[in-house]
Protein backbone atom coordinates (compact mmCIF):
# COMPACT_ATOMS: atom_id res chain seq x y z
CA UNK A 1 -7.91 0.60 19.00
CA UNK A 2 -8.13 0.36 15.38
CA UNK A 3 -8.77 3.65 13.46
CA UNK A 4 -10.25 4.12 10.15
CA UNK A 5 -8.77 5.80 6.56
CA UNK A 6 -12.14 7.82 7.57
CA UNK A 7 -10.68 8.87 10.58
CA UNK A 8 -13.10 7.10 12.58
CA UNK A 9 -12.22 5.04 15.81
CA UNK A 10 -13.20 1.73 17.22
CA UNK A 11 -12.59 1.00 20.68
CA UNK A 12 -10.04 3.33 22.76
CA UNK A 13 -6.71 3.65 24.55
CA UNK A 14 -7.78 6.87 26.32
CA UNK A 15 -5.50 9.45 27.34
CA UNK A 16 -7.75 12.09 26.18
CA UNK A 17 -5.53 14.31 23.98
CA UNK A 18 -3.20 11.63 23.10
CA UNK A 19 -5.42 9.77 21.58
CA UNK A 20 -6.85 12.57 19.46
CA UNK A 21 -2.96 12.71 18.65
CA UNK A 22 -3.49 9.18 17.76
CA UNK A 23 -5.86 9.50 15.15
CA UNK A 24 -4.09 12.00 12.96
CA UNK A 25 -1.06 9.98 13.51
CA UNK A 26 -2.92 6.66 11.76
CA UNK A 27 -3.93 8.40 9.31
CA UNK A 28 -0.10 8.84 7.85
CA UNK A 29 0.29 5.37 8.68
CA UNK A 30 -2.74 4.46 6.30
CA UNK A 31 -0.95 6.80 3.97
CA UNK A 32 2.93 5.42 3.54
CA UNK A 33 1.37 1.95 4.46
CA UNK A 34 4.18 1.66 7.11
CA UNK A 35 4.50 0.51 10.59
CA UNK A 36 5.62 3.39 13.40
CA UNK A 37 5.90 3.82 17.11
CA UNK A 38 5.39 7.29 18.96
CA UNK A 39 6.02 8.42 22.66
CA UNK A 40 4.09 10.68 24.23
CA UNK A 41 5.27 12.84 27.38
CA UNK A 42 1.81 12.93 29.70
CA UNK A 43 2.33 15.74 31.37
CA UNK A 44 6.32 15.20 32.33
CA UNK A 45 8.92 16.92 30.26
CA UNK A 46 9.56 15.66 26.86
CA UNK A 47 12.82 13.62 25.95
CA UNK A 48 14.19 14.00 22.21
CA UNK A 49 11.75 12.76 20.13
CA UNK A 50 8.58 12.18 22.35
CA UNK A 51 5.29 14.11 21.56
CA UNK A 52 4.21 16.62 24.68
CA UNK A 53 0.46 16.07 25.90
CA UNK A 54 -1.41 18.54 28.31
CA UNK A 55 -1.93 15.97 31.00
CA UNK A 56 -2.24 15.61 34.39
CA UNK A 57 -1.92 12.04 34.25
CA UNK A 58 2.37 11.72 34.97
CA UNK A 59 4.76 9.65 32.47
CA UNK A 60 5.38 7.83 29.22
CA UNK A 61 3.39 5.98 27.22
CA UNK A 62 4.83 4.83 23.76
CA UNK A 63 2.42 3.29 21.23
CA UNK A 64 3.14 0.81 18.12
CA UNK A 65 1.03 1.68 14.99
CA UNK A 66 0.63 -1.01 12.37
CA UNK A 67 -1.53 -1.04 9.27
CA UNK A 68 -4.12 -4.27 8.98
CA UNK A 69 -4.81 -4.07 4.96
CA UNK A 70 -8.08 -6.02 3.87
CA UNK A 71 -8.48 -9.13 1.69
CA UNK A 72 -7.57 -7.90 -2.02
CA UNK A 73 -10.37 -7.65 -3.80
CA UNK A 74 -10.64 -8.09 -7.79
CA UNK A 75 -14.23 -6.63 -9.31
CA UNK A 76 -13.75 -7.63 -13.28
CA UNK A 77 -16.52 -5.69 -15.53
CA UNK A 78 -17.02 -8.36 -18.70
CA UNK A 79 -16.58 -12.52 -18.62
CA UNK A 80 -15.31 -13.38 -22.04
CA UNK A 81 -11.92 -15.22 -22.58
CA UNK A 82 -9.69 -12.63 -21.45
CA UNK A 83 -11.90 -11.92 -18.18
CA UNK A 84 -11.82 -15.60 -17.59
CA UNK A 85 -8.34 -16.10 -17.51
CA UNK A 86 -7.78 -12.75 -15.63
CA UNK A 87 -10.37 -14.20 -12.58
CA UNK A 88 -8.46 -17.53 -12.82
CA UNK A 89 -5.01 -16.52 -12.58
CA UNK A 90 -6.03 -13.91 -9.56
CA UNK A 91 -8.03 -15.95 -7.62
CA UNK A 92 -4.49 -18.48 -7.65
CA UNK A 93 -2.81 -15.12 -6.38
CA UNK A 94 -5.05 -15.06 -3.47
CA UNK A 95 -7.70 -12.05 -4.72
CA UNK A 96 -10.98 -12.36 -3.86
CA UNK A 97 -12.85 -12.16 -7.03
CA UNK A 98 -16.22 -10.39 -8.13
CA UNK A 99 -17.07 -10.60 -11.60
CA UNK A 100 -20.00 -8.09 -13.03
CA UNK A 101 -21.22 -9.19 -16.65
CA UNK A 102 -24.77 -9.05 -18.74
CA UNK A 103 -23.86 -11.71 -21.12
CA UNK A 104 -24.06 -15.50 -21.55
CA UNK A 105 -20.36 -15.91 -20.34
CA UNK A 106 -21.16 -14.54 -16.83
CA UNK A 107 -21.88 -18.26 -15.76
CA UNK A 108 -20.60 -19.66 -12.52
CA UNK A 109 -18.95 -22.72 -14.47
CA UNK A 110 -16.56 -20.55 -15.81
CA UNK A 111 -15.76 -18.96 -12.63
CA UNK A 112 -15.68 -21.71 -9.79
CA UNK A 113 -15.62 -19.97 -6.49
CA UNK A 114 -15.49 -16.49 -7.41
CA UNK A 115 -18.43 -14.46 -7.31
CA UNK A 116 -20.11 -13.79 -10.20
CA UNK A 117 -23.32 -11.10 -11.21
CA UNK A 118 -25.48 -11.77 -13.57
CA UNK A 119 -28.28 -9.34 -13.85
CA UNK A 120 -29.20 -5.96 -15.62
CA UNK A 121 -26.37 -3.96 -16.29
CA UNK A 122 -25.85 -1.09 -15.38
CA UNK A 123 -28.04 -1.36 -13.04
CA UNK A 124 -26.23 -4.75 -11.48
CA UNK A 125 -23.02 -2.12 -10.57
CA UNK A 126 -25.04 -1.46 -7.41
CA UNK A 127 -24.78 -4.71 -5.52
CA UNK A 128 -20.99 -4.43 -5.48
CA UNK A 129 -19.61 -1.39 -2.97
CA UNK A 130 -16.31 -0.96 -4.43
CA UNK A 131 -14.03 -0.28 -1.61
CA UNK A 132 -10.75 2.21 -1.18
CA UNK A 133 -9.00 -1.13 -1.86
CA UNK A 134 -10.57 -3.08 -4.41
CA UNK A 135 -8.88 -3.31 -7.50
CA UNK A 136 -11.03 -3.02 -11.06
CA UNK A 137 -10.49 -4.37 -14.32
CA UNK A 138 -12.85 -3.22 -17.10
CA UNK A 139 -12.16 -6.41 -19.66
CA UNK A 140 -15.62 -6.31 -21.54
CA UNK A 141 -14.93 -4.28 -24.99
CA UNK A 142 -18.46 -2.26 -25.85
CA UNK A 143 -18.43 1.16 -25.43
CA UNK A 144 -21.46 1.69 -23.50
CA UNK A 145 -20.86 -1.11 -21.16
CA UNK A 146 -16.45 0.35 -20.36
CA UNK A 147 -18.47 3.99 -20.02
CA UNK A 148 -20.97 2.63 -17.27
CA UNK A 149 -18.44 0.90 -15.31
CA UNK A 150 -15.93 3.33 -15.28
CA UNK A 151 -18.51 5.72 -14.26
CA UNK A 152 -19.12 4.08 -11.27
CA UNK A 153 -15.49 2.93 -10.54
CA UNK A 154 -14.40 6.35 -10.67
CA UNK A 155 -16.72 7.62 -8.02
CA UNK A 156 -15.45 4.97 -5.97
CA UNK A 157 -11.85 5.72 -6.35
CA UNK A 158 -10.53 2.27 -5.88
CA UNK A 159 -7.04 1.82 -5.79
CA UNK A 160 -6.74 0.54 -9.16
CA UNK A 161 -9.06 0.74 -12.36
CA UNK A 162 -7.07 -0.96 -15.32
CA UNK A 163 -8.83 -0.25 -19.29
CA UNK A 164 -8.47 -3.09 -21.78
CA UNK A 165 -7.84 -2.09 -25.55
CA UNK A 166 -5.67 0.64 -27.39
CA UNK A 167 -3.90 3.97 -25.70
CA UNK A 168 -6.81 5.86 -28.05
CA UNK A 169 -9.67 4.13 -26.34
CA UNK A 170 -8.71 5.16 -23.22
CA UNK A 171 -7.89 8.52 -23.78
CA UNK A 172 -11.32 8.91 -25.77
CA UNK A 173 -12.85 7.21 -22.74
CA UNK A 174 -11.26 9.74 -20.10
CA UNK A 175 -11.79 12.72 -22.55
CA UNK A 176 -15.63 11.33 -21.98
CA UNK A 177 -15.33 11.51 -18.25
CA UNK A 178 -14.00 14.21 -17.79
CA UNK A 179 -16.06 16.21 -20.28
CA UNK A 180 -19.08 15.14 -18.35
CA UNK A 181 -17.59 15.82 -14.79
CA UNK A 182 -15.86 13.34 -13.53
CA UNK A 183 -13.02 14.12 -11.12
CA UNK A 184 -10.24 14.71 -13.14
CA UNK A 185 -7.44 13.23 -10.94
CA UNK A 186 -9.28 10.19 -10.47
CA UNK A 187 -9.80 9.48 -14.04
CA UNK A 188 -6.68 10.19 -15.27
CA UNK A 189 -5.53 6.97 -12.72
CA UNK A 190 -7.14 4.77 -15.12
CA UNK A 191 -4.81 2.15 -16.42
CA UNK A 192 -4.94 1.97 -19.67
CA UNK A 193 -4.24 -0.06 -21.58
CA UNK A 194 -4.09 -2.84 -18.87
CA UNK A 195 -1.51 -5.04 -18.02
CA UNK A 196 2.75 -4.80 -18.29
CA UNK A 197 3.88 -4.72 -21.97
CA UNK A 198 5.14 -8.51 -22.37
CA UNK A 199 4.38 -8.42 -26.27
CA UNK A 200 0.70 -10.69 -24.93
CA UNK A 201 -1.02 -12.20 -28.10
CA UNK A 202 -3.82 -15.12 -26.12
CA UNK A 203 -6.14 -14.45 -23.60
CA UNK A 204 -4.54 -16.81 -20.97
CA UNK A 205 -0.94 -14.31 -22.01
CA UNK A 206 -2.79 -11.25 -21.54
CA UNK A 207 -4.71 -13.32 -18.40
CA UNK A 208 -0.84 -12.88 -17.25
CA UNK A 209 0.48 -9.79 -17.52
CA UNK A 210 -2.48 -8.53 -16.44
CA UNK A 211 -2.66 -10.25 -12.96
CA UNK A 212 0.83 -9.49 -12.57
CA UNK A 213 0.37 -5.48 -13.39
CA UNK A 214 -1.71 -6.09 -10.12
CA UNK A 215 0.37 -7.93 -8.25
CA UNK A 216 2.65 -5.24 -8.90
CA UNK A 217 0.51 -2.56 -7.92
CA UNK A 218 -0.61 -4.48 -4.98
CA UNK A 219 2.99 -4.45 -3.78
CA UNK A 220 4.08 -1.09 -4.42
């Protein structure tokens, strides 16, 4: 039976109110992002530490509750040098990499095996879904272009939106968020700026800490 972060279920156990049990029980799984096992009592009297269920059906049944997390996921707004060492070094780490960019750089050469979109912008933002567990870096460096994307990161609420440039860009940009309505909690997760403080100076250094601000993220 797997169970959705939506609360939606695919396939079933039964055992009618245990399994409606069941579902708010995944759902702290999905949460802490650890394993568990319950015991339910079905209708028999309930040992220390089982879970009671009106049933008529007689005994025990004890379930193990694991969490299956998805392919990471790496959508990078902007392809210049710093984007193309970012994709590089992630795709090495095993993310699954989606590159958004108007501009001449956005060229598959520079991003072998990674997917890479090419078309209008902002419009192009629309043929990616960003998932619950996609991670987003916004490594382009034009106001109106970082504004656009994080628009429509921050709807999404991926797990991770990272901001390249200064502390005052990305307060300006989340003052601009938020002043226009943006869900305050949910901008104020932005990341910026991006990447662990290793004193980075080249692209393929910033590439680095970058990739490994999400590794670390990734890991908890």
């Amino acid at each position: 039976m797997l169970i959705t972060q939506e609360g939606k279920a695919t396939g079933t156990i039964g055992g009618g109110g245990m399994e409606r049990l069941l579902i708010n029980k995944a759902l702290e799984v999905i949460e802490d992002g650890r394993p568990r096992t319950y015991h339910f009592a079905m209708g028999v009297p309930a040992r220390e530490g089982m879970i009671p269920v009106d049933s008529k059906c007689g005994g025990e049944v004890k379930i193990f509750m694991d969490l299956v997390k998805p392919d990471p996921r790496l959508v990078i707004m902007g392809s210049g040098w710093i984007a193309q060492a970012v994709a590089r070094y992630a795709k090495e780490c095993n993310f699954e990499v989606i590159v958004i960019d108007d501009a001449e750089t956005a060229k598959q050469e520079h991003f072998p095996d990674m997917t890479v979109i090419n078309d209008k912008y902002p419009e192009s933002l629309k043929q990616v879904e960003i998932r619950p567990s996609d991670y987003v870096a916004m490594l382009h460096g034009e106001t109106s272009f970082e504004l656009a994307g994080l628009r429509y990161a921050v709807n999404a609420n991926p797990a991770y939106i990272g901001l390249l440039g200064s502390g005052n860009k990305a307060k300006e940009h989340k003052k601009q968020l938020k002043k226009e309505g943006y869900d305050s909690e949910n901008v104020d997760a932005i990341k910026g700026p991006i990447g662990l403080d290793i004193s980075a100076e080249t692209p393929e250094e910033i590439g680095v800490s970058i990739v490994a601000e999400l590794i670390q993220q990734k890991r908890g």
